[in-house]
N, C-alpha and C. Protein backbone atom coordinates (compact mmCIF):
# COMPACT_ATOMS: atom_id res chain seq x y z
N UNK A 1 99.97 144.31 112.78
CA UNK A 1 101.10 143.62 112.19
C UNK A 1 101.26 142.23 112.80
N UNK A 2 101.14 142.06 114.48
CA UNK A 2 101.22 141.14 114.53
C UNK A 2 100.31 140.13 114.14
N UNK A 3 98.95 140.48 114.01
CA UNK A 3 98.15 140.06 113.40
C UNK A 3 97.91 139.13 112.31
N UNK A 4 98.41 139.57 111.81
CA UNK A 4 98.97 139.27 110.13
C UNK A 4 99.77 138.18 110.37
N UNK A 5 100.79 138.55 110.92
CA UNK A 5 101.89 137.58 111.22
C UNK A 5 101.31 135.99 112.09
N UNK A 6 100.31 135.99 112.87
CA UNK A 6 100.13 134.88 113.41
C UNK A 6 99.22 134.21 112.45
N UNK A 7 97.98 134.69 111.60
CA UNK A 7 97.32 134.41 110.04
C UNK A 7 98.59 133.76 109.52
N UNK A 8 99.59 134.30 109.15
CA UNK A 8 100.23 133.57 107.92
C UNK A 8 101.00 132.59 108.75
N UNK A 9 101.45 132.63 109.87
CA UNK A 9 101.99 131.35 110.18
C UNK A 9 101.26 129.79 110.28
N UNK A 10 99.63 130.03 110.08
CA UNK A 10 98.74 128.61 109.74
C UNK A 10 99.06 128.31 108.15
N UNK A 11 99.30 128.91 107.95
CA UNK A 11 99.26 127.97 106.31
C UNK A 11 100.99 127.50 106.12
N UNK A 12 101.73 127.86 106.92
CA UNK A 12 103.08 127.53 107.24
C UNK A 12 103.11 126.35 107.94
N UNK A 13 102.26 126.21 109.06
CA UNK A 13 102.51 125.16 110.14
C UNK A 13 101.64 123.96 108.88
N UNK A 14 100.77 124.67 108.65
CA UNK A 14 99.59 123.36 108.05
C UNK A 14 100.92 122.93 106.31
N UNK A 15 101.39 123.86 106.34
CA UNK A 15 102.32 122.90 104.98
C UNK A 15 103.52 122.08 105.46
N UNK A 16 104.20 122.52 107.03
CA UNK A 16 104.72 122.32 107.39
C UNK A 16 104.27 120.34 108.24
N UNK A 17 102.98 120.73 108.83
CA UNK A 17 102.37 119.35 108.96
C UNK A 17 101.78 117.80 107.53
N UNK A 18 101.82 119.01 106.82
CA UNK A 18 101.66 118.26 105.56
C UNK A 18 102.74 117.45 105.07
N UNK A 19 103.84 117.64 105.05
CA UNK A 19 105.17 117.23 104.40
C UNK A 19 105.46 116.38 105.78
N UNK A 20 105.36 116.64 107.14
CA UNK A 20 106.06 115.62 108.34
C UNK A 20 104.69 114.27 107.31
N UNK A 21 104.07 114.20 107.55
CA UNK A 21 102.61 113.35 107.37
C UNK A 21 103.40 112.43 105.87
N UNK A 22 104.11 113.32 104.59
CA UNK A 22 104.54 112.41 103.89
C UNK A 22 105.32 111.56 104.09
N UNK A 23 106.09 112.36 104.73
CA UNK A 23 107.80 111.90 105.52
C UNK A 23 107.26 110.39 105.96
N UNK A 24 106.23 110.40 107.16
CA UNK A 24 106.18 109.42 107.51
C UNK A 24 105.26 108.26 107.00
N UNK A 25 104.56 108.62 106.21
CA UNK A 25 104.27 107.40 104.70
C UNK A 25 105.42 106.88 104.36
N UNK A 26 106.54 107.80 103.94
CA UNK A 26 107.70 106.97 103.28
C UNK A 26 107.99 105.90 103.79
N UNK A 27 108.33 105.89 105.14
CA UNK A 27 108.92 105.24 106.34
C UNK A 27 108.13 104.16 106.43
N UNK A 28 107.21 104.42 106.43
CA UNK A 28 106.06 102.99 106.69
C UNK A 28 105.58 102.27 105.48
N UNK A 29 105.79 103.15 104.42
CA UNK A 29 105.72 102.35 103.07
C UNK A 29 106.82 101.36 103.17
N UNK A 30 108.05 101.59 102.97
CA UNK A 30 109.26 100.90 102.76
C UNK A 30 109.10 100.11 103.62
N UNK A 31 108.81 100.04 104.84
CA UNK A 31 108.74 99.10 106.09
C UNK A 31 107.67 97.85 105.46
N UNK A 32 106.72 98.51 104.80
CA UNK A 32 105.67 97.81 104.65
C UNK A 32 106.09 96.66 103.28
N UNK A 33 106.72 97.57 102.73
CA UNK A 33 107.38 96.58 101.36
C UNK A 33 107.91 95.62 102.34
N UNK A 34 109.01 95.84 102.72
CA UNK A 34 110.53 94.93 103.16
C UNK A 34 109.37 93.58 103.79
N UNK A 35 108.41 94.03 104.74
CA UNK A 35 107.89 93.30 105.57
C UNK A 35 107.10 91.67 104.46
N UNK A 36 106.41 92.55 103.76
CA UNK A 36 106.04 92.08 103.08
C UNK A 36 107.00 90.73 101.66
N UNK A 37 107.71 91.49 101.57
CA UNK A 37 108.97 91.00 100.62
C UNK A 37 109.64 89.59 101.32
N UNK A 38 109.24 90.08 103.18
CA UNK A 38 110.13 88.71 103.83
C UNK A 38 109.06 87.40 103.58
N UNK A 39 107.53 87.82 104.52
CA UNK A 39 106.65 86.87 104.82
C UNK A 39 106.72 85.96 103.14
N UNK A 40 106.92 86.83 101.95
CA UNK A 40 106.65 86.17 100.51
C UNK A 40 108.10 84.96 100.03
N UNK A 41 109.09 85.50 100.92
CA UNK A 41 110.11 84.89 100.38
C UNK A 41 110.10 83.59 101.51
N UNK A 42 109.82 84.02 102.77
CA UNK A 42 109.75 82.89 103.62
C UNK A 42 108.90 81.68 102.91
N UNK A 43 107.74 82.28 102.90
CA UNK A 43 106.95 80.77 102.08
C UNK A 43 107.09 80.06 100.95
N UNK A 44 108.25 81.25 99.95
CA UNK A 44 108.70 80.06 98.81
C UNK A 44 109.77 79.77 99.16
N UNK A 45 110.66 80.04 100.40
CA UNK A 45 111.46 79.18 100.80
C UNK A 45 111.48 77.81 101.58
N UNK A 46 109.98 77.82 102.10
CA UNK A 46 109.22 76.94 102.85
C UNK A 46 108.89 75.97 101.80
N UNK A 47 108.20 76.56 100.99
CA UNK A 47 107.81 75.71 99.54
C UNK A 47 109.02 75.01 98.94
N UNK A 48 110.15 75.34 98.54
CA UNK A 48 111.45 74.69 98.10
C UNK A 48 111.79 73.92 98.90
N UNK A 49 111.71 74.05 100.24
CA UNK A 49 112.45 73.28 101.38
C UNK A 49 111.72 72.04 101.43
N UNK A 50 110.78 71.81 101.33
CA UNK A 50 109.63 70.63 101.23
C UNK A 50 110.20 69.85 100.17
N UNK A 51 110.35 70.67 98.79
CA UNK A 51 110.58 70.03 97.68
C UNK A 51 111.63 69.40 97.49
N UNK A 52 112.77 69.88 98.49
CA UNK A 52 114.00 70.07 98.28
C UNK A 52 114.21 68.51 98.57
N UNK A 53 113.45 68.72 100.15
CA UNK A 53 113.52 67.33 101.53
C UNK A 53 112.85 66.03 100.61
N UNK A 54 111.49 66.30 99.54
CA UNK A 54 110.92 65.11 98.36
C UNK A 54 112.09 64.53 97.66
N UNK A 55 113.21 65.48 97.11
CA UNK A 55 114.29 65.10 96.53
C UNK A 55 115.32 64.59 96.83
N UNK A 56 115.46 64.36 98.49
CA UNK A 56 116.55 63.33 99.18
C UNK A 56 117.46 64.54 100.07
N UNK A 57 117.06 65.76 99.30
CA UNK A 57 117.81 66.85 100.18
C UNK A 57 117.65 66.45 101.77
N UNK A 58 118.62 67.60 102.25
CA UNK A 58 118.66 67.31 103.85
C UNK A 58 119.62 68.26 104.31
N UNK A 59 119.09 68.61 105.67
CA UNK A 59 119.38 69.97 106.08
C UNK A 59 120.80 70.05 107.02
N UNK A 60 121.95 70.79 106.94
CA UNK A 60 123.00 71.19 107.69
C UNK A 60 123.39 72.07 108.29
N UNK A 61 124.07 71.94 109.68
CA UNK A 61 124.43 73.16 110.81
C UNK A 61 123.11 73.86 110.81
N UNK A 62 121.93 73.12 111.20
CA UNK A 62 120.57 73.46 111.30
C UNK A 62 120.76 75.01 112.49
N UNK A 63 121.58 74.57 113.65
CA UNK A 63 121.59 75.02 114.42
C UNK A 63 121.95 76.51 114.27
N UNK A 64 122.40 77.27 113.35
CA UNK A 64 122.31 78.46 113.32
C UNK A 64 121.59 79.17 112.83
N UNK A 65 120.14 78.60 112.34
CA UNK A 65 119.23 79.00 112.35
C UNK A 65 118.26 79.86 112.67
N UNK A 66 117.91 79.53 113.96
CA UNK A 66 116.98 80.30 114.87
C UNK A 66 117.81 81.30 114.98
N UNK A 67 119.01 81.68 115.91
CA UNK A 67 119.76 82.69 115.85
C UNK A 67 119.97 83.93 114.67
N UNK A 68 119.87 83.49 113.14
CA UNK A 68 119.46 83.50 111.96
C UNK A 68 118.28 85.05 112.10
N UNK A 69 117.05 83.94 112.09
CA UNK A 69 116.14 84.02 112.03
C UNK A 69 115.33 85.38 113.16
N UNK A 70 116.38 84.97 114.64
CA UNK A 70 116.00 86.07 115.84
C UNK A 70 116.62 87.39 115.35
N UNK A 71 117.59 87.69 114.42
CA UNK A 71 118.60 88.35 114.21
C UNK A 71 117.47 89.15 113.10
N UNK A 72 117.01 88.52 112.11
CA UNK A 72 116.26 89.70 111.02
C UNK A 72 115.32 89.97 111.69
N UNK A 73 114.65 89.45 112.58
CA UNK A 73 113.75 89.24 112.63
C UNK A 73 113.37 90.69 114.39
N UNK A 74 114.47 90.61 114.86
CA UNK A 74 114.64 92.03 115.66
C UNK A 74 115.13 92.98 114.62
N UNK A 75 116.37 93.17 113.73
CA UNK A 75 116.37 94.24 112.72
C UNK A 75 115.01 94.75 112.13
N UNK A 76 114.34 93.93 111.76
CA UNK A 76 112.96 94.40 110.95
C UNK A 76 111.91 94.96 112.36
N UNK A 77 111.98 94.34 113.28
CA UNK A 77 111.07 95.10 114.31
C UNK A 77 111.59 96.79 115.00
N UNK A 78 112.91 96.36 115.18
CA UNK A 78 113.53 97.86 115.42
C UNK A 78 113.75 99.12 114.59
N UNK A 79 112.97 98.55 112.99
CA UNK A 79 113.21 99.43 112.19
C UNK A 79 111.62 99.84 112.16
N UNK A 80 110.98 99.09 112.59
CA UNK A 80 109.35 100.08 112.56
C UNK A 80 109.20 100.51 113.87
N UNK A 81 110.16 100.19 114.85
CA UNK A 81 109.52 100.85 116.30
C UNK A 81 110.30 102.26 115.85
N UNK A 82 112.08 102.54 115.03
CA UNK A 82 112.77 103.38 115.59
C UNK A 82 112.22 104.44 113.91
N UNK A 83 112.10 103.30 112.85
CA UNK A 83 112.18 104.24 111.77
C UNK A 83 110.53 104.61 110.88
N UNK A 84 110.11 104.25 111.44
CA UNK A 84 108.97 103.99 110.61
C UNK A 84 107.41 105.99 110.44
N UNK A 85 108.60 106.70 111.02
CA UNK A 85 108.02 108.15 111.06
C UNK A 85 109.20 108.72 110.51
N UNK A 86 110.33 107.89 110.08
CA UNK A 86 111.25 108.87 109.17
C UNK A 86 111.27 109.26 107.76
N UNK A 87 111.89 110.15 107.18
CA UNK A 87 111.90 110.59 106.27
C UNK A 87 112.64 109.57 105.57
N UNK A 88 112.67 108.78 103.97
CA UNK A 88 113.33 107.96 103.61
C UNK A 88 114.49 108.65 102.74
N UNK A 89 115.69 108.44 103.04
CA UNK A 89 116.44 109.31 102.19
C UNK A 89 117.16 108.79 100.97
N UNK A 90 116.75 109.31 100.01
CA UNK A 90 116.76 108.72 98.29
C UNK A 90 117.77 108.14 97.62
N UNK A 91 118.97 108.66 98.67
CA UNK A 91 120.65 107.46 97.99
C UNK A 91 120.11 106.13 98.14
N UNK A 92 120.03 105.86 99.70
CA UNK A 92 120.02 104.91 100.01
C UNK A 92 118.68 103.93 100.06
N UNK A 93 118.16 104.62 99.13
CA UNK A 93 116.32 103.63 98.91
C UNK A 93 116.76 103.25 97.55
N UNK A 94 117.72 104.13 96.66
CA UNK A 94 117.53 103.62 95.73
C UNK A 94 119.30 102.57 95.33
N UNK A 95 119.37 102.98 96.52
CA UNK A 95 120.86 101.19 96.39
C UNK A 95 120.01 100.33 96.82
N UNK A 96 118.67 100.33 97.69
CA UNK A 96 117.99 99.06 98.53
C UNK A 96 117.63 98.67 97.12
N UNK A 97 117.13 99.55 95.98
CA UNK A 97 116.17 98.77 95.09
C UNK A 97 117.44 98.32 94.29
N UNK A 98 118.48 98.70 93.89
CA UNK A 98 119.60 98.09 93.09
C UNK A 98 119.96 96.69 93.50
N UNK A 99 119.57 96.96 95.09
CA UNK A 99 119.68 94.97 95.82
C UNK A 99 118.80 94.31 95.55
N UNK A 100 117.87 94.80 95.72
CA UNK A 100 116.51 94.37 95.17
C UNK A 100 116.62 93.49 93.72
N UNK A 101 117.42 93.91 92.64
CA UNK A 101 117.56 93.77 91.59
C UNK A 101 118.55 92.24 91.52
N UNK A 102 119.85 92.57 92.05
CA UNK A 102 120.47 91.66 92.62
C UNK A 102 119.55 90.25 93.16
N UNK A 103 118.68 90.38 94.19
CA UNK A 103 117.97 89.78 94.81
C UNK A 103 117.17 88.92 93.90
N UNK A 104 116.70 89.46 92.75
CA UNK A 104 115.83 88.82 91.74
C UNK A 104 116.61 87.55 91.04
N UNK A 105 117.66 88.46 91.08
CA UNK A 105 118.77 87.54 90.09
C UNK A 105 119.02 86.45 90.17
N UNK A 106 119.35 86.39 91.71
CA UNK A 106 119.79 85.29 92.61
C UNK A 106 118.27 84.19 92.57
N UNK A 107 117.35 84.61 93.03
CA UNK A 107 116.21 83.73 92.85
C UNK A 107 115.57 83.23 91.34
N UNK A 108 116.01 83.90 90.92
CA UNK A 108 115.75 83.46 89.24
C UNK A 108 116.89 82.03 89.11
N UNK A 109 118.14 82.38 89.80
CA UNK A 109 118.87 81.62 89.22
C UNK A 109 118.56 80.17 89.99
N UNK A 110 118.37 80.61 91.14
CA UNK A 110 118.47 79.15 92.02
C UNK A 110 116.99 78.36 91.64
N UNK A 111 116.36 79.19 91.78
CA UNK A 111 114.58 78.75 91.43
C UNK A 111 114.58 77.92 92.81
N UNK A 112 113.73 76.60 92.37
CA UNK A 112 113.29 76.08 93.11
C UNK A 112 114.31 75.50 94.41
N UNK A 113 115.87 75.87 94.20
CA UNK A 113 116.83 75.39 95.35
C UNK A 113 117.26 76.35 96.29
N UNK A 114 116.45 77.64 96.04
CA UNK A 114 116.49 78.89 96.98
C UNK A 114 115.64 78.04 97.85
N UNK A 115 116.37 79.18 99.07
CA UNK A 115 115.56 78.66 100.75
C UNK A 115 116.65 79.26 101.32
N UNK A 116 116.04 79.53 102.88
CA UNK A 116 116.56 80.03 103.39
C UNK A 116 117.45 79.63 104.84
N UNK A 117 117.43 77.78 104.40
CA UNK A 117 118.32 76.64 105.16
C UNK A 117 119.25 76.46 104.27
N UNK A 118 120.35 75.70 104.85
CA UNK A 118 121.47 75.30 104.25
C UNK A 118 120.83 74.10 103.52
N UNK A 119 120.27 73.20 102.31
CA UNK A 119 120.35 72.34 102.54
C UNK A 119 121.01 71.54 101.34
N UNK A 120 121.22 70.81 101.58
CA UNK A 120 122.34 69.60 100.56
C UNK A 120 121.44 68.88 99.50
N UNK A 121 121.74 69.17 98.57
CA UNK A 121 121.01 68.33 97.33
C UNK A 121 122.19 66.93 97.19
N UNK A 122 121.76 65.94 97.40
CA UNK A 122 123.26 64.81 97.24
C UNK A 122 122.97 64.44 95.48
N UNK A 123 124.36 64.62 94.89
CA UNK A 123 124.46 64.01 93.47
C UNK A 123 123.99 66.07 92.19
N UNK A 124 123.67 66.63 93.24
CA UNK A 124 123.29 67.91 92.32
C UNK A 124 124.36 68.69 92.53
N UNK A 125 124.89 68.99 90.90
CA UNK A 125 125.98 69.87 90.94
C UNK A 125 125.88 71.51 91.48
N UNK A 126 126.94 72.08 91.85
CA UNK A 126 126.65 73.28 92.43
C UNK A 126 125.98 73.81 91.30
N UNK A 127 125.52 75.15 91.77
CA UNK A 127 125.09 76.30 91.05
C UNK A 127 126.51 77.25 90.56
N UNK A 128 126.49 77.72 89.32
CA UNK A 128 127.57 78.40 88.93
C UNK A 128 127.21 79.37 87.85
N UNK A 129 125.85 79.13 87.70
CA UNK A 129 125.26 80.42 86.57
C UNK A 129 125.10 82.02 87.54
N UNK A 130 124.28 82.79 86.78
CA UNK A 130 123.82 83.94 87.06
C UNK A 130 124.95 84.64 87.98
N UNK A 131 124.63 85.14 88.22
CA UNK A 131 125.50 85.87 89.56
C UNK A 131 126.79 85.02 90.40
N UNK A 132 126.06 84.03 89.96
CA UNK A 132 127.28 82.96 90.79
C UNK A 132 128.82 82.72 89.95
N UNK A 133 128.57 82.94 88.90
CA UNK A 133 129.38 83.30 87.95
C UNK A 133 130.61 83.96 88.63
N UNK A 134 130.24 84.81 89.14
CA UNK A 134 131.08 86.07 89.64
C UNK A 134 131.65 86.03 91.07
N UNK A 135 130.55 85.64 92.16
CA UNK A 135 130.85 85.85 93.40
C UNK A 135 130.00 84.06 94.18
N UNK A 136 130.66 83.69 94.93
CA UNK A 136 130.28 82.12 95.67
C UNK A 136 128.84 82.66 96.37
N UNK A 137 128.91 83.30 96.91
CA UNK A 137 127.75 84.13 97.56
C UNK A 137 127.18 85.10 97.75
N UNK A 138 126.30 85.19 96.14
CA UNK A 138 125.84 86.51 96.02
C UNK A 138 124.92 87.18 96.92
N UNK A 139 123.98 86.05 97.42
CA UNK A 139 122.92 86.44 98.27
C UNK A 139 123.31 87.00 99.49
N UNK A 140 124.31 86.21 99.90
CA UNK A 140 125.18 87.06 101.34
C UNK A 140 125.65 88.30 101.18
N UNK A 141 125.89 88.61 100.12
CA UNK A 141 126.35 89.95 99.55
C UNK A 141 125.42 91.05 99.42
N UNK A 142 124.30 90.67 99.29
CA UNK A 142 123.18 91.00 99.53
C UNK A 142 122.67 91.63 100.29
N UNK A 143 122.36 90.89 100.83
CA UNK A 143 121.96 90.73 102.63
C UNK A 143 122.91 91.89 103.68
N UNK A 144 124.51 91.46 103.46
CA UNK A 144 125.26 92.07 104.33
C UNK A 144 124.99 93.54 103.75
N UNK A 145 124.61 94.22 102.88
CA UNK A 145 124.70 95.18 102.22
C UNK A 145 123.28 95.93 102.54
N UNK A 146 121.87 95.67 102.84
CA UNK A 146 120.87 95.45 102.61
C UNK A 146 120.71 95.69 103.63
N UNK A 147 120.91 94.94 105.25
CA UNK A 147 120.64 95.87 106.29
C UNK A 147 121.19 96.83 106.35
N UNK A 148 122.10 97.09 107.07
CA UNK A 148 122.54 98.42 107.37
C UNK A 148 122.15 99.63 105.83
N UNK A 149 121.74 99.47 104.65
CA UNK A 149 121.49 100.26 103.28
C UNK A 149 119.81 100.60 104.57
N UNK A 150 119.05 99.68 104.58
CA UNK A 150 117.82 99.80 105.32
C UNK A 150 117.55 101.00 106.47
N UNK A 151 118.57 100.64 107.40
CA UNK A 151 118.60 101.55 108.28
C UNK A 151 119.40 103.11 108.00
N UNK A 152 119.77 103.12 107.11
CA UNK A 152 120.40 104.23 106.48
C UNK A 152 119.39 104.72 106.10
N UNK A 153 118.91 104.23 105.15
CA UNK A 153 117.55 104.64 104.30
C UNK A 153 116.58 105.47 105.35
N UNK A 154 116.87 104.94 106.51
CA UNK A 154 115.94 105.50 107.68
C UNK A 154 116.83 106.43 108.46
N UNK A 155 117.95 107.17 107.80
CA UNK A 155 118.80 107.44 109.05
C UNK A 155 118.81 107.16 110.55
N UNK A 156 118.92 105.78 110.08
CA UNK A 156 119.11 105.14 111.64
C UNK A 156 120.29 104.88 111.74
N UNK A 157 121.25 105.63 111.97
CA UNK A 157 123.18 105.30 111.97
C UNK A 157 123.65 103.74 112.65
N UNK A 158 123.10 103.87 114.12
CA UNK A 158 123.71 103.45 114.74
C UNK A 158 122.86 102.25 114.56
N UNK A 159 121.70 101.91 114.28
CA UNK A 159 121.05 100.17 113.87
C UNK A 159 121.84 99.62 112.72
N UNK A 160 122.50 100.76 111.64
CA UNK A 160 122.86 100.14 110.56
C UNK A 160 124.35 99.62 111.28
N UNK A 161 125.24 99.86 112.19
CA UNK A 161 125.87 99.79 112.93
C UNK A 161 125.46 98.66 113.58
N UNK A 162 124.66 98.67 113.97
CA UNK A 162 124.67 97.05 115.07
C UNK A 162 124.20 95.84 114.51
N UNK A 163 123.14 96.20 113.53
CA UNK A 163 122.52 95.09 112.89
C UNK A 163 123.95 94.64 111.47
N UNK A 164 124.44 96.05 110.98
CA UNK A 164 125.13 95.15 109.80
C UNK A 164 126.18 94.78 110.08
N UNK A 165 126.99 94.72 111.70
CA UNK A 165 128.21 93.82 112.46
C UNK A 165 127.45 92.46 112.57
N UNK A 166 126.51 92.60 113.39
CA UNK A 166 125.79 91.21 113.74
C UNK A 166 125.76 90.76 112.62
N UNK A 167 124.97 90.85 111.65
CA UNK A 167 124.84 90.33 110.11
C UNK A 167 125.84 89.66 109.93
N UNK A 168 126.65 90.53 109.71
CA UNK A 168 128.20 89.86 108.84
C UNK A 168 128.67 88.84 109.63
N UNK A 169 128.72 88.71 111.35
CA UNK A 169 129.23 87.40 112.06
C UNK A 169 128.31 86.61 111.63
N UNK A 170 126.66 86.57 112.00
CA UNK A 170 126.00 85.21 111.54
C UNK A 170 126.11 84.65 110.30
N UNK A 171 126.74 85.70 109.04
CA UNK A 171 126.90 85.74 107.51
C UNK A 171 128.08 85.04 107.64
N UNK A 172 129.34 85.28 108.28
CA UNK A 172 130.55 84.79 108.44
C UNK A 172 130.16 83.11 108.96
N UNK A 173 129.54 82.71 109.98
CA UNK A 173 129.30 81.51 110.24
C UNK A 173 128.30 80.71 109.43
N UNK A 174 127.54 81.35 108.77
CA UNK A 174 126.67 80.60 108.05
C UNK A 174 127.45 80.23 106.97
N UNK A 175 128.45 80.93 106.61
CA UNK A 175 129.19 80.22 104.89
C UNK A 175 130.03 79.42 105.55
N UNK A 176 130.80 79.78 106.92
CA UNK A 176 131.71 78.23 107.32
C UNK A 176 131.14 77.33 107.20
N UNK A 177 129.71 77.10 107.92
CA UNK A 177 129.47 75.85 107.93
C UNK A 177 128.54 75.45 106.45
N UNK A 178 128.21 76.05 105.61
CA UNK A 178 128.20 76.09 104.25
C UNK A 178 129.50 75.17 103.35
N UNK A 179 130.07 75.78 103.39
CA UNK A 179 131.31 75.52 102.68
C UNK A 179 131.76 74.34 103.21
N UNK A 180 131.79 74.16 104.31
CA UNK A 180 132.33 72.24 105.38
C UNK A 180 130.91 71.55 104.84
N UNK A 181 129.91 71.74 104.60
CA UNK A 181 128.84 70.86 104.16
C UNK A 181 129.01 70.71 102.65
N UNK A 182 129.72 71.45 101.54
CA UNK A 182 129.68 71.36 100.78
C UNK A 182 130.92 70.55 100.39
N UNK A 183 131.95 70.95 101.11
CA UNK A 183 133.50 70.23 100.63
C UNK A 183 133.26 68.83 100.75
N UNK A 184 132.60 68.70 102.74
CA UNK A 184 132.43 67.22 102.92
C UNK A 184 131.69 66.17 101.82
N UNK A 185 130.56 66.89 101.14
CA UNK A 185 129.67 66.08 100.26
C UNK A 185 130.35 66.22 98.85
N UNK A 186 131.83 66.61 98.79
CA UNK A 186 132.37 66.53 97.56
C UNK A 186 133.12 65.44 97.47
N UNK A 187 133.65 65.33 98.95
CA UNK A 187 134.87 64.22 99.09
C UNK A 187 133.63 63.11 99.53
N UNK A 188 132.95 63.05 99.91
CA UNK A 188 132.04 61.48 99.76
C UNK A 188 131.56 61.20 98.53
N UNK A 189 131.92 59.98 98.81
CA UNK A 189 131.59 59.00 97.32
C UNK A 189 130.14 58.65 96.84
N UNK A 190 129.59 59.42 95.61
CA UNK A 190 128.12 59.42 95.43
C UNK A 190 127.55 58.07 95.37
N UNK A 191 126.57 57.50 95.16
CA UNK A 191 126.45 56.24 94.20
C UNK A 191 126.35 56.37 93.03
N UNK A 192 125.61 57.52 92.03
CA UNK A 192 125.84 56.84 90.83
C UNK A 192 127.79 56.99 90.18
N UNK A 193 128.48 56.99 91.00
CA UNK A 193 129.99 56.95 90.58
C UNK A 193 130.27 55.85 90.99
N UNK A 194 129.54 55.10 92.15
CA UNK A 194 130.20 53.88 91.83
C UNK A 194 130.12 52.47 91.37
């Protein structure tokens, strides 16, 4: 009897090793998207920013930048050191792709004035289509929503916890000084007005 019993527990353990083995595809798939999704958006934000700077654009409160930048840029590493053998759990992969959707929107709308600097087009009226319609900052909406959805996705509680507080302060300072770059270049006098 016991016999038997230790026989059938291999095809238990081996289905049982089979499914950990998917689990952690999931984890590293999604990791592998997001990763991927950044390096692609960085360079057409790199690409706009060039274009932007050809067009007289020019960059503001540069300085919260790097901070910015150190901030996703540890979220996305702590999510393949902590999550990347987890199981992905299906609410919250499939609100990431509903942002995802969002996300498109927003870059469709801005096109070539997406980037991922503040920067000032002088004499170009705001943006007020697509999404903007609705909310001043959809992309922040985004974003703030998007990490911590990430680390959920990974039941990682407590990253979605630290990364989506942090988020929201650098999100909170990045639209102050947004909004003071934008008011200021409303109340200065263009040239072709005068």
């Amino acid at each position: 009897m016991q016999e038997h019993d230790a026989c059938s527990a291999w095809p238990r353990l081996y289905g049982e090793l089979r499914r950990t083995r998917a689990r952690r595809v999931k984890g590293t798939v999604l990791l592998a998207f997001i990763s991927l999704q950044r390096a692609v958006e960085l360079a057409i934000a790199s690409r706009n920013t060039r274009a932007l700077r050809r067009r007289g654009a020019y960059e503001v409160a540069a300085g919260h930048y790097p901070a910015m930048v150190a901030l996703h840029a540890s979220w996305l590493a702590m999510l393949w050191v902590r999550g990347r053998h987890r199981c992905v759990l299906p609410l919250f992969l499939g609100l990431f792709f509903g942002l995802q959707l969002g996300r498109v929107w927003v870059l469709a709308t801005l096109r070539e004035r997406w980037t991922t600097r503040i920067m000032l087009l002088p004499a170009a009226p705001p943006v007020v289509t697509g999404p903007y319609r609705f909310v001043r900052h959809p992309n922040y909406v985004i974003v703030a929503l998007e990490l911590p959805c990430v680390a959920l996705a990974l039941g990682l509680r407590r990253l979605a916890l630290i990364f989506g507080g942090a988020n929201l302060a650098m999100l909170g300072w990045r639209m102050r000084c947004e909004n003071r770059a934008f008011a200021d270049a409303e109340r200065t006098p263009r040239d072709d007005l005068l």
